[in-house]
PDB file of N, CA and C in Angstrom:
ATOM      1  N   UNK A   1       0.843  -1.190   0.000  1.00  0.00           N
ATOM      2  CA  UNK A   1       0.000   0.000   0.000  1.00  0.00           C
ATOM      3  C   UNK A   1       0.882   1.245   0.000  1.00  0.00           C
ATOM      4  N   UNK A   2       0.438   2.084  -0.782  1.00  0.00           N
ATOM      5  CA  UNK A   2       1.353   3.490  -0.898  1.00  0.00           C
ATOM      6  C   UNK A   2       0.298   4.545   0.218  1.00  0.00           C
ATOM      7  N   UNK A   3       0.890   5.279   0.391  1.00  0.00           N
ATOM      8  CA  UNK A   3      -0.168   6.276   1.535  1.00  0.00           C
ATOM      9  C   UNK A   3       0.501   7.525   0.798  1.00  0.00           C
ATOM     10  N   UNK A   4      -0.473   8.914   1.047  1.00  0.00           N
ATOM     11  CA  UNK A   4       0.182   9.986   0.483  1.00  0.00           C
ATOM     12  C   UNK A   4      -0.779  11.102   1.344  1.00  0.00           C
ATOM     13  N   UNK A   5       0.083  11.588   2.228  1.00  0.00           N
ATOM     14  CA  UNK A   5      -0.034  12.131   3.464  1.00  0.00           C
ATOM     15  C   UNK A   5      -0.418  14.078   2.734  1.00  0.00           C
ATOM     16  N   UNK A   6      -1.348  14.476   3.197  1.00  0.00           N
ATOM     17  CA  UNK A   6      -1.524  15.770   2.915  1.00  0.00           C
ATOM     18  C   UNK A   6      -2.352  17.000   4.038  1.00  0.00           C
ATOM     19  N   UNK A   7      -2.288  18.038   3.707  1.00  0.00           N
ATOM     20  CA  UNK A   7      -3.622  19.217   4.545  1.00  0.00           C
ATOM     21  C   UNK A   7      -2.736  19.755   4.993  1.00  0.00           C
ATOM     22  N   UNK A   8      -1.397  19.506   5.775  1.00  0.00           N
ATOM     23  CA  UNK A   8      -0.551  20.013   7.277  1.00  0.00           C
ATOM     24  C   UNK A   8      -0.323  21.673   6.483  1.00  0.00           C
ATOM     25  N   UNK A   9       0.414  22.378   7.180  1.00  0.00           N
ATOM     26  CA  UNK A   9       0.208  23.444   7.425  1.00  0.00           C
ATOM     27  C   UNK A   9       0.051  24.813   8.491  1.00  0.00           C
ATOM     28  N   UNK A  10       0.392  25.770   8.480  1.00  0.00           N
ATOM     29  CA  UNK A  10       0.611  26.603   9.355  1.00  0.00           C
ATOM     30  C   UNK A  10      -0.646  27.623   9.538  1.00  0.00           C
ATOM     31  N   UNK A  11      -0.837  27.343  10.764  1.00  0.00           N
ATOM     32  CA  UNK A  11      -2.591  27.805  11.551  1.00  0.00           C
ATOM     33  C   UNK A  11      -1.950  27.885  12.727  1.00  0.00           C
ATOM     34  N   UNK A  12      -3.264  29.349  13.167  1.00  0.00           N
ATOM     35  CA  UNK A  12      -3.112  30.185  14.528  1.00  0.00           C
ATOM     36  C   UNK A  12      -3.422  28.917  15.520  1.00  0.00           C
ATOM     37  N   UNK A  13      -3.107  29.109  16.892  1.00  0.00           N
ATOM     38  CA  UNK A  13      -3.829  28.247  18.179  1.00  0.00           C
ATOM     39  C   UNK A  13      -5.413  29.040  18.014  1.00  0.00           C
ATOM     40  N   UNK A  14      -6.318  27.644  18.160  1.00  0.00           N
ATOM     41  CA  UNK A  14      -7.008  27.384  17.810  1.00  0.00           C
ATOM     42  C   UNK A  14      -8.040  27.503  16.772  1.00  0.00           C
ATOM     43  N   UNK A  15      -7.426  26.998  15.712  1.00  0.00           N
ATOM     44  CA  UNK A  15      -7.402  27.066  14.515  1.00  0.00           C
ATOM     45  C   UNK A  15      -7.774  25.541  13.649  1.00  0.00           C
ATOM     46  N   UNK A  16      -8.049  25.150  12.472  1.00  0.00           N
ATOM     47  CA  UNK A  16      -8.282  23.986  12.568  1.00  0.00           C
ATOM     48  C   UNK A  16      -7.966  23.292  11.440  1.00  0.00           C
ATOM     49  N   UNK A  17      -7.671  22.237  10.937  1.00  0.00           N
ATOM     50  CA  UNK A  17      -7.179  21.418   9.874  1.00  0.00           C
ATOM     51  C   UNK A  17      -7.514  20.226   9.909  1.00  0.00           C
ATOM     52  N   UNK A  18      -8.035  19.803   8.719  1.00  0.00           N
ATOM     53  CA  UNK A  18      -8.231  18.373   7.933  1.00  0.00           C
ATOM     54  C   UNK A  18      -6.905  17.806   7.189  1.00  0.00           C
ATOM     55  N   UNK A  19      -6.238  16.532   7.959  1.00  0.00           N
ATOM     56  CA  UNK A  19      -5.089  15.909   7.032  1.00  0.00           C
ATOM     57  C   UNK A  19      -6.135  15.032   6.237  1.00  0.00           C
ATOM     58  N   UNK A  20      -5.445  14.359   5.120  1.00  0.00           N
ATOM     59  CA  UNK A  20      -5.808  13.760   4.539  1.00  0.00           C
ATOM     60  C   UNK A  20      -5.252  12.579   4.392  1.00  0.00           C
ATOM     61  N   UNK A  21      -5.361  10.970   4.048  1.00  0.00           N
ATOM     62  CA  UNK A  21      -4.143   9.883   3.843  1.00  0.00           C
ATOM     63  C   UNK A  21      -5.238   9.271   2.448  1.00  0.00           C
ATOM     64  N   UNK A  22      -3.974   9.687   1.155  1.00  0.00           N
ATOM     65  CA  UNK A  22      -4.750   8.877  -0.168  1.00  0.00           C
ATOM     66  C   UNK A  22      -4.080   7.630  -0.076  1.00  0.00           C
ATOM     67  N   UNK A  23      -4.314   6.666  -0.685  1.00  0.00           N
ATOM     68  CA  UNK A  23      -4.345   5.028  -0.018  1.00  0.00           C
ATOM     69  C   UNK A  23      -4.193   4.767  -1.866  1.00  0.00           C
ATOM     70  N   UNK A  24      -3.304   4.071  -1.737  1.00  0.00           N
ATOM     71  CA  UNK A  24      -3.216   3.047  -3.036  1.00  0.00           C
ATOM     72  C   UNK A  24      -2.407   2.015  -3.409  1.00  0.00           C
ATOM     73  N   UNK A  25      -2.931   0.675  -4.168  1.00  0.00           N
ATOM     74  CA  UNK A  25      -1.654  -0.055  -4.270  1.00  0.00           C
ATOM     75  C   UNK A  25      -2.292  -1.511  -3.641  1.00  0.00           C
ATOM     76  N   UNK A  26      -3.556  -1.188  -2.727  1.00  0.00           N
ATOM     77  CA  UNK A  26      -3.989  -2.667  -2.222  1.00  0.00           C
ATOM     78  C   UNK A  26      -5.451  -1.857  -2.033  1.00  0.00           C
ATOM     79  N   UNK A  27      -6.258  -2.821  -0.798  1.00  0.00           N
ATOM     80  CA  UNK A  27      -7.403  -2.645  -0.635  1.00  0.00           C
ATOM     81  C   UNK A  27      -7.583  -1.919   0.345  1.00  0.00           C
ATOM     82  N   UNK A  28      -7.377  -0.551   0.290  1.00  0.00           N
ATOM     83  CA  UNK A  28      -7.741   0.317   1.786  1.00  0.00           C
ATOM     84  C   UNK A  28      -8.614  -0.319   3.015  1.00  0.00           C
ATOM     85  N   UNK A  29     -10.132  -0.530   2.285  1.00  0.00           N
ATOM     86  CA  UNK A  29     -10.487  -1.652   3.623  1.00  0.00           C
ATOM     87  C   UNK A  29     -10.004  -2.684   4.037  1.00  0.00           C
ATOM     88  N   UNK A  30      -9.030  -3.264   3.870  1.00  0.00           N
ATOM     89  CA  UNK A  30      -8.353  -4.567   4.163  1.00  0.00           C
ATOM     90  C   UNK A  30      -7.423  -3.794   5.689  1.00  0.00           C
ATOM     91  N   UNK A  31      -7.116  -2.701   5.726  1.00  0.00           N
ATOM     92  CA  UNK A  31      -6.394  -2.085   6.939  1.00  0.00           C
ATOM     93  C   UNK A  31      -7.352  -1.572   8.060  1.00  0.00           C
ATOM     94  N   UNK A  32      -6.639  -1.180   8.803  1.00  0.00           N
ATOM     95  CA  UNK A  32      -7.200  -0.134  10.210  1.00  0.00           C
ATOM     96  C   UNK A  32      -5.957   0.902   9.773  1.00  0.00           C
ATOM     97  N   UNK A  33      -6.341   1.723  10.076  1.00  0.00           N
ATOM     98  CA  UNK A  33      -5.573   3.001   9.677  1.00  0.00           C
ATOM     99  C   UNK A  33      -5.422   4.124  10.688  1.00  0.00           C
ATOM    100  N   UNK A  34      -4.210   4.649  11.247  1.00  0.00           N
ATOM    101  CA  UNK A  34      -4.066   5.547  12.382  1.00  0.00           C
ATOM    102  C   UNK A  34      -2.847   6.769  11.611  1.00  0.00           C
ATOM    103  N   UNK A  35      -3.086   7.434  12.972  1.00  0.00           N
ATOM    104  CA  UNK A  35      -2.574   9.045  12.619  1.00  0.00           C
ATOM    105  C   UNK A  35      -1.115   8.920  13.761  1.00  0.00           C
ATOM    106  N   UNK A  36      -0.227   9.205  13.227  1.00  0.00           N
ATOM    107  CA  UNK A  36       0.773   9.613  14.748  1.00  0.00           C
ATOM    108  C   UNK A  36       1.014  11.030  14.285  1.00  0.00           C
ATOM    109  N   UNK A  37       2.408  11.187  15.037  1.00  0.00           N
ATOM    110  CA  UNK A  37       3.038  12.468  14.660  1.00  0.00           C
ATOM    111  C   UNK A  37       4.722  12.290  15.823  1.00  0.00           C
ATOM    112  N   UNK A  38       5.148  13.226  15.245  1.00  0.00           N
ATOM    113  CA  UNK A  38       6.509  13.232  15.418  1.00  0.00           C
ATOM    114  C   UNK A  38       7.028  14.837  15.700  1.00  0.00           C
ATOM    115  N   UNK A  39       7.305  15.240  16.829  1.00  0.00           N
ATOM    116  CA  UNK A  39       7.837  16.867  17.491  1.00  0.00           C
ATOM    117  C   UNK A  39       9.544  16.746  17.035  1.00  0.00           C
ATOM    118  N   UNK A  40       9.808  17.530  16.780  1.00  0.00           N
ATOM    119  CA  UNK A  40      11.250  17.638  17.153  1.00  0.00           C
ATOM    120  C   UNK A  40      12.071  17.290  18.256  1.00  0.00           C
ATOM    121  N   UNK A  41      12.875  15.876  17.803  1.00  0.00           N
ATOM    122  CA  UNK A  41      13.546  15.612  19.413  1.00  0.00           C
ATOM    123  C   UNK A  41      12.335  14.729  20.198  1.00  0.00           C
ATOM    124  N   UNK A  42      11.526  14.462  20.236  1.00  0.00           N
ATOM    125  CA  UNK A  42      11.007  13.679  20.383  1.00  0.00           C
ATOM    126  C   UNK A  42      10.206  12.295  19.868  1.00  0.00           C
ATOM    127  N   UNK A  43       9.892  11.054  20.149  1.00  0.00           N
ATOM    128  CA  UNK A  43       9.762   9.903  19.634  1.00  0.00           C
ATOM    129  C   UNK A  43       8.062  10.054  18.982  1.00  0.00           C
ATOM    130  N   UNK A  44       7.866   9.296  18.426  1.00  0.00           N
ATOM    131  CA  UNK A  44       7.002   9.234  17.050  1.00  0.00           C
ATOM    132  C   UNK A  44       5.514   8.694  18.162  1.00  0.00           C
ATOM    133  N   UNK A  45       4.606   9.504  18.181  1.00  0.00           N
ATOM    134  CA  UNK A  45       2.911   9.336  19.491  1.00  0.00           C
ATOM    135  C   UNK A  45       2.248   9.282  18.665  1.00  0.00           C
ATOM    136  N   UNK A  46       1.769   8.321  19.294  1.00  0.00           N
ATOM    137  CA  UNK A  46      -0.194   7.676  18.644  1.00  0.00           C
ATOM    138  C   UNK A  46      -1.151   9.162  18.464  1.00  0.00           C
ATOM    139  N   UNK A  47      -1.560   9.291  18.015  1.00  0.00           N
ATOM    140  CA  UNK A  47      -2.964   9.981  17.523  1.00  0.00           C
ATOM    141  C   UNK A  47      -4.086   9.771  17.481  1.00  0.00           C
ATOM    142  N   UNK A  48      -4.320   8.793  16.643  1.00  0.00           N
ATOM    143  CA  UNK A  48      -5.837   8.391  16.395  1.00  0.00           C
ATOM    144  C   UNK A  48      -5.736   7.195  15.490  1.00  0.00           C
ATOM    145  N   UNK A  49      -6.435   6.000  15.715  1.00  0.00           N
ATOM    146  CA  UNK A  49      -6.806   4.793  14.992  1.00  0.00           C
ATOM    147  C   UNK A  49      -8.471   4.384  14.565  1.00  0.00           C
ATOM    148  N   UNK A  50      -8.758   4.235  13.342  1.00  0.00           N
ATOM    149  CA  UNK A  50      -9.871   3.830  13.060  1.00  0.00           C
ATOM    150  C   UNK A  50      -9.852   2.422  12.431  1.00  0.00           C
ATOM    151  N   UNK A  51     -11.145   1.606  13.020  1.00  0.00           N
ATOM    152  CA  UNK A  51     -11.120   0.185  12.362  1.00  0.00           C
ATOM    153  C   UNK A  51     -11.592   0.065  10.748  1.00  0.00           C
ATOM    154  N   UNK A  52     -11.029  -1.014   9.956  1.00  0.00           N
ATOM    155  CA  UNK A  52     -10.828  -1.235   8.674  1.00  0.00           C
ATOM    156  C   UNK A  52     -12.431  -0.412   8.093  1.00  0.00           C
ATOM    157  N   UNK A  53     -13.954  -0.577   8.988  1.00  0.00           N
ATOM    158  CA  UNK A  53     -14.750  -0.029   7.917  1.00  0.00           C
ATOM    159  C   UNK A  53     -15.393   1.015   8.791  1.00  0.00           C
ATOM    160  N   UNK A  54     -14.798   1.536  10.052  1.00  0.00           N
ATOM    161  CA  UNK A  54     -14.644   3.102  10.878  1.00  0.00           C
ATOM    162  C   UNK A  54     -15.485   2.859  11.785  1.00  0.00           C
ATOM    163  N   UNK A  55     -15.963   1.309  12.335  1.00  0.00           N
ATOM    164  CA  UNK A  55     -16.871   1.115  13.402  1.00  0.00           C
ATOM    165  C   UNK A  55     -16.109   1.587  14.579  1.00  0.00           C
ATOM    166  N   UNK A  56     -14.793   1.694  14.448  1.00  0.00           N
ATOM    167  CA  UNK A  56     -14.306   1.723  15.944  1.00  0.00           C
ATOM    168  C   UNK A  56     -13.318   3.035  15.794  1.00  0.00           C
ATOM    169  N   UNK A  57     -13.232   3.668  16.791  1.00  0.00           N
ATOM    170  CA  UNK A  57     -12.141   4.660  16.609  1.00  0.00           C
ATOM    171  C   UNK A  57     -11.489   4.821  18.267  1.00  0.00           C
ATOM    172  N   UNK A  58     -10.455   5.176  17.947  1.00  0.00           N
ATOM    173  CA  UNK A  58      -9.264   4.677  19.258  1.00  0.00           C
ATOM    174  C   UNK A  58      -8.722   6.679  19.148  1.00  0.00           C
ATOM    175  N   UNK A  59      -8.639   7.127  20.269  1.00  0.00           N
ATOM    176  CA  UNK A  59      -7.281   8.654  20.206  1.00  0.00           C
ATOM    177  C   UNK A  59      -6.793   8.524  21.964  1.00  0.00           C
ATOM    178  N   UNK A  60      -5.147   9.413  21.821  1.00  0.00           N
ATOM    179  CA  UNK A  60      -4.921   8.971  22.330  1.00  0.00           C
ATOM    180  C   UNK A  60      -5.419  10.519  23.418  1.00  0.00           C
ATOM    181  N   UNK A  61      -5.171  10.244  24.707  1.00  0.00           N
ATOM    182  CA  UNK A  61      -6.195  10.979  25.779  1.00  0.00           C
ATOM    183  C   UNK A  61      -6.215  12.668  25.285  1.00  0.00           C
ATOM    184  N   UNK A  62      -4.755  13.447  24.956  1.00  0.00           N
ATOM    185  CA  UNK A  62      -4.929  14.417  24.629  1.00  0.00           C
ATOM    186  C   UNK A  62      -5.515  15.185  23.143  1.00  0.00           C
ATOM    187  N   UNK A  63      -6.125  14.387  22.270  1.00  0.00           N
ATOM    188  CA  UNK A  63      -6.687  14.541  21.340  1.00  0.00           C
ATOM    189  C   UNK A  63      -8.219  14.593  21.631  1.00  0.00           C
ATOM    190  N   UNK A  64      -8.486  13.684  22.772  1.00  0.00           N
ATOM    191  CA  UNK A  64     -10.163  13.533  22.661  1.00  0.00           C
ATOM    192  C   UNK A  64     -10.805  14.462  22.747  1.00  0.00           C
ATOM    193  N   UNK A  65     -11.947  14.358  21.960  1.00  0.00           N
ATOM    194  CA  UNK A  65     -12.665  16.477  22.133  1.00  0.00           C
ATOM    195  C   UNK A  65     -12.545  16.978  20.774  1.00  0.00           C
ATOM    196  N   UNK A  66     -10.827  16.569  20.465  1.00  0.00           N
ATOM    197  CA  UNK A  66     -10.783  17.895  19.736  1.00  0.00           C
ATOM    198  C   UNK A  66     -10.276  17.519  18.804  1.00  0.00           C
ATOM    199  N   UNK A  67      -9.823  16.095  17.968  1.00  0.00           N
ATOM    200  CA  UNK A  67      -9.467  15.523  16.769  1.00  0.00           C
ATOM    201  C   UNK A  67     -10.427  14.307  16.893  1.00  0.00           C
ATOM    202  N   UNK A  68     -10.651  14.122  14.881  1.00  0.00           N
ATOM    203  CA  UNK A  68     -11.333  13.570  14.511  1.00  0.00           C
ATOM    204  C   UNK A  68     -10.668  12.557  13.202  1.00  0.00           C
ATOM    205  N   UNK A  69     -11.096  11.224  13.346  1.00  0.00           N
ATOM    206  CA  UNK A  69     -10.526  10.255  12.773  1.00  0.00           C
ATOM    207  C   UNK A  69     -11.574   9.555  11.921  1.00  0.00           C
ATOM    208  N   UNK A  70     -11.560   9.627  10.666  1.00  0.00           N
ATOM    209  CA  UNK A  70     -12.604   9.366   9.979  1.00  0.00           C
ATOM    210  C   UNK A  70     -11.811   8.761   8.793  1.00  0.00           C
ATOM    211  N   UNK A  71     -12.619   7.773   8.095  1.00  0.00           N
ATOM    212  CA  UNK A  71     -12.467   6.965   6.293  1.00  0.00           C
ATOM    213  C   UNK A  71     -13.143   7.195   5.378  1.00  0.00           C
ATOM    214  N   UNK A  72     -13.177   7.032   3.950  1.00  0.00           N
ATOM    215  CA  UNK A  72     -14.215   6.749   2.856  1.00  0.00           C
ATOM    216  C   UNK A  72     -13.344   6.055   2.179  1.00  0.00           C
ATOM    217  N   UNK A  73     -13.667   4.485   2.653  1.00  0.00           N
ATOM    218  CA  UNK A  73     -13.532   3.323   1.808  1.00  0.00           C
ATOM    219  C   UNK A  73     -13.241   3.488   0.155  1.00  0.00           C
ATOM    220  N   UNK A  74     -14.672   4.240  -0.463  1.00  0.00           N
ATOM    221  CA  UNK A  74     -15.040   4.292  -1.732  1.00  0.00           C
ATOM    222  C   UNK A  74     -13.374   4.868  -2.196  1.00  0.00           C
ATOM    223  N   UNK A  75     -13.217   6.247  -1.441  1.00  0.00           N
ATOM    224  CA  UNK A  75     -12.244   6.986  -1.738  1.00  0.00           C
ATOM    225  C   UNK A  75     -11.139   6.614  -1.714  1.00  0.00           C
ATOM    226  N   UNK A  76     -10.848   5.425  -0.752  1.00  0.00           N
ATOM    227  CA  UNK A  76      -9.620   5.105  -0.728  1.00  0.00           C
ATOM    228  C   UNK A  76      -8.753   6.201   0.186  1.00  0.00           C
ATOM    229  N   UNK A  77      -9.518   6.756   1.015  1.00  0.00           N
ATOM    230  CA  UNK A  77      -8.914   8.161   1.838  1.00  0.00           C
ATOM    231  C   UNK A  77      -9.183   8.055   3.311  1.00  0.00           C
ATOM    232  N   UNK A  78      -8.133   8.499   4.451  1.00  0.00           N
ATOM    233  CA  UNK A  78      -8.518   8.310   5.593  1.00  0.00           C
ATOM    234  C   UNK A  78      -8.239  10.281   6.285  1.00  0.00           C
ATOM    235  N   UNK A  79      -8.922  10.154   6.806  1.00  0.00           N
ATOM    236  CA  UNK A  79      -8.733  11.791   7.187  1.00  0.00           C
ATOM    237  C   UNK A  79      -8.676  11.995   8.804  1.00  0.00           C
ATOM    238  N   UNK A  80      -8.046  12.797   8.987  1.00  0.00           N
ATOM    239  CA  UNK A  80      -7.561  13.765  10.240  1.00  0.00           C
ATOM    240  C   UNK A  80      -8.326  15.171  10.791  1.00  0.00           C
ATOM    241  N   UNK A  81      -9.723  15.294  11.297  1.00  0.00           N
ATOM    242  CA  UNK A  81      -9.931  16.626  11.699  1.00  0.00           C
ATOM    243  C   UNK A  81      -9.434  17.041  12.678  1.00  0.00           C
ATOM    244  N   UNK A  82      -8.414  18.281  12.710  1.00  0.00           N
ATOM    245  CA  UNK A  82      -7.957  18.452  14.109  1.00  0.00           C
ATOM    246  C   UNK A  82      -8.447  20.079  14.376  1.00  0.00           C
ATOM    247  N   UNK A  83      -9.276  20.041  15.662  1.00  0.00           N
ATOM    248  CA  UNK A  83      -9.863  21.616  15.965  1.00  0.00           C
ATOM    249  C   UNK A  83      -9.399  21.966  17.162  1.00  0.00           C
ATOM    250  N   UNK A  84      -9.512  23.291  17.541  1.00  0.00           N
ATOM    251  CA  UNK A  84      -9.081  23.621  18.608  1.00  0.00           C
ATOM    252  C   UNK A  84      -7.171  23.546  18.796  1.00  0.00           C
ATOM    253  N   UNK A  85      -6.699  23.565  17.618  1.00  0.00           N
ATOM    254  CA  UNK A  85      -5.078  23.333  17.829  1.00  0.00           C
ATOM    255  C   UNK A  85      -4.311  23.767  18.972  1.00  0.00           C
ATOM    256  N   UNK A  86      -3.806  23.453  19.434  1.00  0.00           N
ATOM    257  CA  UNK A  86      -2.633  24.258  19.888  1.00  0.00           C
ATOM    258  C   UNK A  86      -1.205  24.053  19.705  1.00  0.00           C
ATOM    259  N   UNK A  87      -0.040  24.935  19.935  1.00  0.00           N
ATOM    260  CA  UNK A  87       1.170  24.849  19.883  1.00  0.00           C
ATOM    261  C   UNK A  87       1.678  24.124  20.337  1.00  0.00           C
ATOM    262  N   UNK A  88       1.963  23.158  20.940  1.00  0.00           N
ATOM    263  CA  UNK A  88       1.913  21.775  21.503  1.00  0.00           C
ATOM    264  C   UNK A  88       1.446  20.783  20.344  1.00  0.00           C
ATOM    265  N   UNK A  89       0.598  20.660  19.192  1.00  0.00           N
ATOM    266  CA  UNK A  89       0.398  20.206  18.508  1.00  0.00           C
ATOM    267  C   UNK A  89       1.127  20.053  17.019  1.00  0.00           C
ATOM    268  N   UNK A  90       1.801  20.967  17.244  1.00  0.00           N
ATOM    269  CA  UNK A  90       2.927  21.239  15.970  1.00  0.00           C
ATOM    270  C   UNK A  90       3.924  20.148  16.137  1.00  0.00           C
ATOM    271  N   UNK A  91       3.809  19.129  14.963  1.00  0.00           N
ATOM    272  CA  UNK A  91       4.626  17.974  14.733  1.00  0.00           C
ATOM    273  C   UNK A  91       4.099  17.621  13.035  1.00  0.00           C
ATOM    274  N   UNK A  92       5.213  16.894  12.941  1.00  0.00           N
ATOM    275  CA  UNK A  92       5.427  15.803  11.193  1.00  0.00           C
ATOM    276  C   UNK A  92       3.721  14.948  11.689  1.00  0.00           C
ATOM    277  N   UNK A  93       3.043  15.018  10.615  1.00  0.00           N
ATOM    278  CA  UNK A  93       1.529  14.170  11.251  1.00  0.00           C
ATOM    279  C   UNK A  93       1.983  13.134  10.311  1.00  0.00           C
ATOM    280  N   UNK A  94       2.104  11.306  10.013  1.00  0.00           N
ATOM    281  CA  UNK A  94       2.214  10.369   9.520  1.00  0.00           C
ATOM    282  C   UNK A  94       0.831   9.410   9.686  1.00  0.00           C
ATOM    283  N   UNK A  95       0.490   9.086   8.417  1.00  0.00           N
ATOM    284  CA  UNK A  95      -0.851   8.174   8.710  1.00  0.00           C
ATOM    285  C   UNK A  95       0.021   6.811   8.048  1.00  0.00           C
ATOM    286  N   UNK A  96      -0.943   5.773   8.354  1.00  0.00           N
ATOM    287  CA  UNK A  96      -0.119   4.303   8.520  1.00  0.00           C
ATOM    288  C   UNK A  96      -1.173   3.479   8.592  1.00  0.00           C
ATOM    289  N   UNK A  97      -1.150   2.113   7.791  1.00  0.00           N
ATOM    290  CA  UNK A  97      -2.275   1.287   8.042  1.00  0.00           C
ATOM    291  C   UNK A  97      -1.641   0.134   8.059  1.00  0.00           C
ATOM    292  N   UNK A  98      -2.151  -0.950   8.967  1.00  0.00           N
ATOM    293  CA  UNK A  98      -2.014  -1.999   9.151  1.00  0.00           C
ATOM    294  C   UNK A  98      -3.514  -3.382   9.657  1.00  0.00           C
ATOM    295  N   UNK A  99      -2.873  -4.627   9.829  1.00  0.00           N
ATOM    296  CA  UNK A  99      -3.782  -5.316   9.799  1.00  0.00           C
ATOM    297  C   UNK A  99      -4.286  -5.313  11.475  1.00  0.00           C
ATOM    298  N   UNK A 100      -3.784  -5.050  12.083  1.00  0.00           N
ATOM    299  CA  UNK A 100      -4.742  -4.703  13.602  1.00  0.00           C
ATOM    300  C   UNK A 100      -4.599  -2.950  14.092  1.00  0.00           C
ATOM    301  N   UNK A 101      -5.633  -3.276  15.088  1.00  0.00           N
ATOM    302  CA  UNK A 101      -5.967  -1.865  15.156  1.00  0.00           C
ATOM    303  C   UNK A 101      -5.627  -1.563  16.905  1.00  0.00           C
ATOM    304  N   UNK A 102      -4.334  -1.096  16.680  1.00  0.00           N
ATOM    305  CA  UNK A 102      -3.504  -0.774  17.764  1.00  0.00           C
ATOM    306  C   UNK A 102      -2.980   0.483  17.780  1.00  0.00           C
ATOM    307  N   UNK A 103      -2.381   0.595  19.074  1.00  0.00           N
ATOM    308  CA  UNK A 103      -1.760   1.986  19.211  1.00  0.00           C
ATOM    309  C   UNK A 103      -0.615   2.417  18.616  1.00  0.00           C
ATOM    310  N   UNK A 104       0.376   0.908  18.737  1.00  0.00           N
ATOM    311  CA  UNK A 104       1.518   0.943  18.648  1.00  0.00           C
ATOM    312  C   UNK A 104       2.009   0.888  17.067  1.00  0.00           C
ATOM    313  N   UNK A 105       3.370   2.304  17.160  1.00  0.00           N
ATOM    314  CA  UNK A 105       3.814   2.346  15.844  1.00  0.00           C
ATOM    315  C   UNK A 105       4.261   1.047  14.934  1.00  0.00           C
ATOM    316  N   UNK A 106       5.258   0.474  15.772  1.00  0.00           N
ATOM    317  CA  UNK A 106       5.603  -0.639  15.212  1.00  0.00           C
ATOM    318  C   UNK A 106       4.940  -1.765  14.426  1.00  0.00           C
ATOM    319  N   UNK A 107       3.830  -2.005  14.825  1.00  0.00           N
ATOM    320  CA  UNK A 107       2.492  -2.790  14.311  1.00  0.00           C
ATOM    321  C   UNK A 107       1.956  -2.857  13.610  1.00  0.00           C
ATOM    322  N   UNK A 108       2.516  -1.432  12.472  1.00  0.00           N
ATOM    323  CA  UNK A 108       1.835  -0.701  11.603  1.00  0.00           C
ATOM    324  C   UNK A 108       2.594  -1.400   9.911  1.00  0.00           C
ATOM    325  N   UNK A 109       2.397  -1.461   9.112  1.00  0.00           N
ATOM    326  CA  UNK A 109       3.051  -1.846   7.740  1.00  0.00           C
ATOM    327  C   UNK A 109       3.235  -1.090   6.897  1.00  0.00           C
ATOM    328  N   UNK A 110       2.456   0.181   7.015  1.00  0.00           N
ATOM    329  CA  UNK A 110       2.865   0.939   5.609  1.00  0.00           C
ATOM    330  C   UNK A 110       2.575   2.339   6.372  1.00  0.00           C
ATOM    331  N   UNK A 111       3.566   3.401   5.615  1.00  0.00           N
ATOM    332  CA  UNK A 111       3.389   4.549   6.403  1.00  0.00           C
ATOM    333  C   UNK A 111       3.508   5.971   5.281  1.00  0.00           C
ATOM    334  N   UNK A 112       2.469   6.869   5.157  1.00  0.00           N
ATOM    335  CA  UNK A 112       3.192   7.720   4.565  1.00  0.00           C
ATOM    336  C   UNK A 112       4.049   8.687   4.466  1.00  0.00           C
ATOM    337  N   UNK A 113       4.511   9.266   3.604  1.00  0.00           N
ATOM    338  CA  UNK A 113       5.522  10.488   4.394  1.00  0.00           C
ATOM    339  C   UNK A 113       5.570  11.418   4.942  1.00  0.00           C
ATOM    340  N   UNK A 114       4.041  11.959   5.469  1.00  0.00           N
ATOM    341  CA  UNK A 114       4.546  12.280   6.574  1.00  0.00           C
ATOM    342  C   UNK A 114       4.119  14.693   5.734  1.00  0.00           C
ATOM    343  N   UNK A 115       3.462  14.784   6.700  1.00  0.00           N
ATOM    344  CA  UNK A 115       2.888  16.705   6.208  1.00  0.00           C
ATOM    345  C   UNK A 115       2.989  16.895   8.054  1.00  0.00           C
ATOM    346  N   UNK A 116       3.445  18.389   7.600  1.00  0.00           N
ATOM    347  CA  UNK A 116       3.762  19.214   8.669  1.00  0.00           C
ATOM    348  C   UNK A 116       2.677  20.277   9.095  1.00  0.00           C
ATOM    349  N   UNK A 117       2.911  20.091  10.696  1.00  0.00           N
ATOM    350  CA  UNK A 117       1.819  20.883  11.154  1.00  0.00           C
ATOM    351  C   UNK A 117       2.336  21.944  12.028  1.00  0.00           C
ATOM    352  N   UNK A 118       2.133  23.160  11.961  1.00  0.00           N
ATOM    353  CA  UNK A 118       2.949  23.874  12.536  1.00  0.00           C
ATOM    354  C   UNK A 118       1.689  24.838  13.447  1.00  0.00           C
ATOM    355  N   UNK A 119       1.277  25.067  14.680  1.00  0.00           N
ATOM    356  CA  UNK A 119       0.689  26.273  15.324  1.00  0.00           C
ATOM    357  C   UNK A 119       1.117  27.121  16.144  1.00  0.00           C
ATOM    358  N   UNK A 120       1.026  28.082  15.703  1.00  0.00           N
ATOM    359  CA  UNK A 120       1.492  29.351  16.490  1.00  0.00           C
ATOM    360  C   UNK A 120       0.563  30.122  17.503  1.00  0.00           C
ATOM    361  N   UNK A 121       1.573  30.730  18.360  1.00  0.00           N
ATOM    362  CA  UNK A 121       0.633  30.906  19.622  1.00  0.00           C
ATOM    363  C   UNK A 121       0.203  32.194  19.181  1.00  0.00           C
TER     364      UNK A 121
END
């Protein structure tokens, strides 16, 4: 599966953005598909996981509220709403799908490269 990571971008605190993950190369529903991200100097954190046809959705505590983890199968697209930003939130955002629907990076099989999110205070 190829992934092709998009939306990131530079927005005020609290401000808001849709990533996008285009999916190609296999069967998008055949995955569960999650969001991390990556700060400078720091190690690569869970985000958000949705199950292969979006019955289930997983974030990790400081997202809840205020990011949104959503699919369209048809589309072959998995998306990222993130509202309420803050500066603290500015990191590399990477979406990734694999065959279980876990937190953990490692678990994951395919990853894309990866759009930047930058908020300013």
């Amino acid at each position: 599966v190829q992934l092709q990571a998009s939306g990131g971008g530079l927005v005020q605190a609290g401000g808001s953005l849709r990533l996008s993950c285009a999916a190609s190369g296999r069967t998008f529903s055949g995955y569960a598909m999650g969001w991390f991200r990556q700060a400078p100097g720091k190690e690569r954190e869970f985000v958000a996981v949705i199950s292969r046809y979006g019955g289930t959705t997983s974030y990790a505590d400081s997202m809840k509220g205020r990011f949104t983890i959503s699919r369209d199968n048809v589309k072959n697209t998995g998306y990222l709403q993130m509202n309420s930003l803050k500066p603290e939130d500015t990191a590399v955002y990477y979406c990734a799908v694999g065959r279980l629907l876990v937190t953990t990076a490692s678990r994951y099989d395919y990853w894309g490269q990866g759009t930047q999110v930058t908020v300013s205070s």
